[in-house]
Each structure stands twice: as structure tokens, then as C-alpha cells.
C-alpha atoms as a PDB file:
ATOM      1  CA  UNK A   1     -23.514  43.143  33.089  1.00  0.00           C
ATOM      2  CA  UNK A   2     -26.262  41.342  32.566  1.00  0.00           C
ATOM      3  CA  UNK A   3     -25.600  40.961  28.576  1.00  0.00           C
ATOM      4  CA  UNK A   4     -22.291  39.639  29.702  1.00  0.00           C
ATOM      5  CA  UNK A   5     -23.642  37.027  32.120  1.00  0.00           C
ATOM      6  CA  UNK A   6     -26.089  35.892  29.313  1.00  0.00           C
ATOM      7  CA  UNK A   7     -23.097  35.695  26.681  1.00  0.00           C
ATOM      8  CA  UNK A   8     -20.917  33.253  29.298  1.00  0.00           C
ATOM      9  CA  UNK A   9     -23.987  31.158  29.907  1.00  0.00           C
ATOM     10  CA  UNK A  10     -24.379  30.532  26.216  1.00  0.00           C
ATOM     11  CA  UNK A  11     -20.856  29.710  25.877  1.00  0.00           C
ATOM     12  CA  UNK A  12     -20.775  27.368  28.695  1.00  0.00           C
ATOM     13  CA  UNK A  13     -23.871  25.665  27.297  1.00  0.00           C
ATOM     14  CA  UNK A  14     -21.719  25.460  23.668  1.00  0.00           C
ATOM     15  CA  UNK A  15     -19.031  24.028  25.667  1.00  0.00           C
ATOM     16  CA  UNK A  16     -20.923  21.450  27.529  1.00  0.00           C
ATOM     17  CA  UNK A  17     -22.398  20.283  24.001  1.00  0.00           C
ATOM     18  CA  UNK A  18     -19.263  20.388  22.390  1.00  0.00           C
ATOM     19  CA  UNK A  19     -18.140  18.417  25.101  1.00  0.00           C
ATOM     20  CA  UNK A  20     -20.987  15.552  25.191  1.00  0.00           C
ATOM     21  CA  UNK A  21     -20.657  15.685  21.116  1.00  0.00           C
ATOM     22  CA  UNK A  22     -16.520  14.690  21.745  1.00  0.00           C
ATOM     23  CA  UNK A  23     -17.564  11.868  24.376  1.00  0.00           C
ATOM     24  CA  UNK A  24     -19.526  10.269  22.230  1.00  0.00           C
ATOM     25  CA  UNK A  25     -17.539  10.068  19.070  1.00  0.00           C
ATOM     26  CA  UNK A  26     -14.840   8.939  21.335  1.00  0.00           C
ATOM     27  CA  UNK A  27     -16.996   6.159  22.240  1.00  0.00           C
ATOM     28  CA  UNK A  28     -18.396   5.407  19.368  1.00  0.00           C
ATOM     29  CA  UNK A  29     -15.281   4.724  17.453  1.00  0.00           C
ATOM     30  CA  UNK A  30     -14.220   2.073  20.349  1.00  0.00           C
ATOM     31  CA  UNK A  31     -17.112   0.256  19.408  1.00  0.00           C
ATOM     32  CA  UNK A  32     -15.637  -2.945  17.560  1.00  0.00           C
ATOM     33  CA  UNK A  33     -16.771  -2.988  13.872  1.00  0.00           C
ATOM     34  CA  UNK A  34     -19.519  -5.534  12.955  1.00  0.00           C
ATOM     35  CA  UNK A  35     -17.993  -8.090  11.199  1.00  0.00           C
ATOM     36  CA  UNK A  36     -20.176 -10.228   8.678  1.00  0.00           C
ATOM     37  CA  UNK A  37     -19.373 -13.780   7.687  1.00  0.00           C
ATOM     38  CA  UNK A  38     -16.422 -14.440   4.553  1.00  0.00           C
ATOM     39  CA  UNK A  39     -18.245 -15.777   1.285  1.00  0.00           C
ATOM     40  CA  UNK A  40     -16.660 -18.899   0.953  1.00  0.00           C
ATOM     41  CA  UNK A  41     -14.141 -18.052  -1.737  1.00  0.00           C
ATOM     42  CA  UNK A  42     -13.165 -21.368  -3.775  1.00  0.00           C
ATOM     43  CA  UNK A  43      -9.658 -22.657  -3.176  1.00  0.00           C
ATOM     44  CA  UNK A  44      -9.419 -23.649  -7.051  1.00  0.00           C
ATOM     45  CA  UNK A  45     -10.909 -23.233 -10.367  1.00  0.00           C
ATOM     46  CA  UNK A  46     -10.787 -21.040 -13.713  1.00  0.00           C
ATOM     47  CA  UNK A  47     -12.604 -17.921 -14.323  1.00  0.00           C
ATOM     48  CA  UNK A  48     -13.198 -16.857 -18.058  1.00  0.00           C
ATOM     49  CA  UNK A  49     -12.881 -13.103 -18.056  1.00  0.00           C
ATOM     50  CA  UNK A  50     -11.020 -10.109 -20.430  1.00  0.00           C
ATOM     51  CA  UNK A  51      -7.330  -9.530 -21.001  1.00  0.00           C
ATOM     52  CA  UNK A  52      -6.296  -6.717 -23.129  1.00  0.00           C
ATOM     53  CA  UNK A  53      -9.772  -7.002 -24.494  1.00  0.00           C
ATOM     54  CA  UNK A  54      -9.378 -10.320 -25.248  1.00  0.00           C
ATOM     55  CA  UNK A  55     -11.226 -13.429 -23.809  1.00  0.00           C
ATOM     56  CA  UNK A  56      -8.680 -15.333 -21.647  1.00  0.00           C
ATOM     57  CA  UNK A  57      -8.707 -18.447 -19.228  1.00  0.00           C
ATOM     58  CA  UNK A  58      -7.414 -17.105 -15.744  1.00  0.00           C
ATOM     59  CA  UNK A  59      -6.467 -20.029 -13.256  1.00  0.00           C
ATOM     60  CA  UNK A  60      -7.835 -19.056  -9.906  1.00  0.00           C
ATOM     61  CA  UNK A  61      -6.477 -17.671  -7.905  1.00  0.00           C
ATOM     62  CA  UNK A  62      -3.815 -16.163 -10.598  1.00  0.00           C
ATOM     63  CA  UNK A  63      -3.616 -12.815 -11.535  1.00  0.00           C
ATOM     64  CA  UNK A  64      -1.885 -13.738 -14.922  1.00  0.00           C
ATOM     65  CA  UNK A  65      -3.951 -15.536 -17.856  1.00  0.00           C
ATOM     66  CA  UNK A  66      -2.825 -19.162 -18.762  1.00  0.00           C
ATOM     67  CA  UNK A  67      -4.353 -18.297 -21.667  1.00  0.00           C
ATOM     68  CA  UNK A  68      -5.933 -15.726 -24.261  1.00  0.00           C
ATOM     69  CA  UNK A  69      -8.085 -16.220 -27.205  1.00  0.00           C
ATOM     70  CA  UNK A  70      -7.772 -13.958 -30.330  1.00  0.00           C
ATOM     71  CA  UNK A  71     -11.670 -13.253 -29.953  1.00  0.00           C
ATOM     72  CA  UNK A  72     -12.157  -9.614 -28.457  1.00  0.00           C
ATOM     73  CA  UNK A  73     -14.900  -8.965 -26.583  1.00  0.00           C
ATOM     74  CA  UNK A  74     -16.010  -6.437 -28.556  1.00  0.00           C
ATOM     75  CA  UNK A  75     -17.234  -8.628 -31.464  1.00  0.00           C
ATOM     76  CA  UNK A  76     -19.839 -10.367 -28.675  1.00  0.00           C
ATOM     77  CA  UNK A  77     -23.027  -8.899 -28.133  1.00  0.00           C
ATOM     78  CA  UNK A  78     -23.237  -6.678 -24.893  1.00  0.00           C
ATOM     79  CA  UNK A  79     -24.650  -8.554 -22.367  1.00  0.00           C
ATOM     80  CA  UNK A  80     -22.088 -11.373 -22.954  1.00  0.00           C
ATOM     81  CA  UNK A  81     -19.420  -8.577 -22.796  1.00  0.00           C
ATOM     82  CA  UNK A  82     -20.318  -7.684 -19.293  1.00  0.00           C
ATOM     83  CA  UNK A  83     -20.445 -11.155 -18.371  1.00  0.00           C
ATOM     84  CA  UNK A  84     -16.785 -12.069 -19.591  1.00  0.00           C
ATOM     85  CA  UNK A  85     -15.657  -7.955 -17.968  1.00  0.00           C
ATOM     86  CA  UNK A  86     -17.122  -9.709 -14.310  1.00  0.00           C
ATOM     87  CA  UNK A  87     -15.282 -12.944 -14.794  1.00  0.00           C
ATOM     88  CA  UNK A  88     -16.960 -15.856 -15.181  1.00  0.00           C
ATOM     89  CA  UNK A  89     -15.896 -18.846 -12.516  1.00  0.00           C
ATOM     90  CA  UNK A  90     -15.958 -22.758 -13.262  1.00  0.00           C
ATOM     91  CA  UNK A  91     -14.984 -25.464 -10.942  1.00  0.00           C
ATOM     92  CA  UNK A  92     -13.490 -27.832 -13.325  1.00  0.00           C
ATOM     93  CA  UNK A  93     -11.962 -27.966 -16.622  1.00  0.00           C
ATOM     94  CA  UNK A  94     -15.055 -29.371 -18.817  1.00  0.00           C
ATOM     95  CA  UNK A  95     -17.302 -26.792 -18.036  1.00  0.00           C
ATOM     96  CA  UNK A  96     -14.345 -24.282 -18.609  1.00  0.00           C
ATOM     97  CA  UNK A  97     -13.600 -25.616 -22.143  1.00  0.00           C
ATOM     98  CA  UNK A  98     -17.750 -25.915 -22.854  1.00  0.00           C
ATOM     99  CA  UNK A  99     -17.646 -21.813 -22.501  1.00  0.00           C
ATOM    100  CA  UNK A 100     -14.480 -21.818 -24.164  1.00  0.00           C
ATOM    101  CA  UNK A 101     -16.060 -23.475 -27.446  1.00  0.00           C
ATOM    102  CA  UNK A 102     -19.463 -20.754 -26.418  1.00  0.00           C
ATOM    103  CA  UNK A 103     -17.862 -17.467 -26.615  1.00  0.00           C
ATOM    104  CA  UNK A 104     -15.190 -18.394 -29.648  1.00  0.00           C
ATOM    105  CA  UNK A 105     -17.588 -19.913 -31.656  1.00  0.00           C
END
């Protein structure tokens, strides 16, 4: 008897934890989600990036190139690879056709 007694003790304990464990995921996930501040994404502007390995002129916020170069990336030296693979952004059209005349050069 007194095994039995000891046995439903421990399994009201694991209850009452299993219980207290539920509660507080339940009220944990009501919590509203911190929200951080939007980068202020430009409303226009070009970014110089990689199309089928080829540089290319993407009009922001298109998904399609305006235009592609017959320069792969390949032929650049690494570092300038990654920086055409992350897309490089310019605000206006001088400074686009400056790293035009850079990486086809």
C-alpha cells in the first residue's frame, strides 16, 4: 500500500509540472512578438548584381534585369564576385554607369 501511495504522489507531482509547463507555453506564445524598426528600403534606384552569371543592371525594385552585360562574373577576381552575387545598389544613374564602365572594363 504504501508503494502504491508513493507511486500516485509521484504522478500527481508529474501532473502538476506538466501542468505549470502547459500554462506557461500557453502564455508565452500570447506574448506579442517584438517588433524592430523597417530599414528604410529605397523607393528607387538600380542595383548591379548577377543574371545567369552575367553582370546585369536590375531597376529597383524589379525582379527582371533591364539589362545584362556579356562579362561573367567568373572572369572578376573573387571578392568583386561576391560583391556583384549581393547586389550592389546606386541611387542614380551616373554612379550606376561609373560601376558599369568598373566591372566591364
Amino acid at each position: 500500500m504504501k508503494k502504491s501511495y508513493s507511486v500516485a504522489v509521484k504522478a500527481v507531482k508529474y501532473a502538476e509540472i506538466a501542468i505549470i509547463l502547459l500554462a506557461l507555453s500557453v502564455f508565452a506564445s500570447d506574448k506579442p512578438s517584438q517588433s524592430y524598426p523597417k530599414i528604410n528600403e529605397p523607393e528607387t534606384g538600380y542595383v548591379l548584381s548577377v543574371y545567369d552569371g552575367r553582370i546585369a543592371v536590375f531597376e529597383y525594385p524589379d525582379r527582371e534585369p533591364a539589362e545584362v552585360f556579356d562579362v561573367y562574373i567568373s572572369s572578376l577576381p573573387y571578392n568583386e564576385q561576391l560583391e556583384l552575387e549581393s547586389g550592389i545598389f546606386v541611387s542614380d544613374r551616373r554612379e550606376l554607369q561609373r560601376l558599369i564602365e568598373d566591372y566591364t572594363s
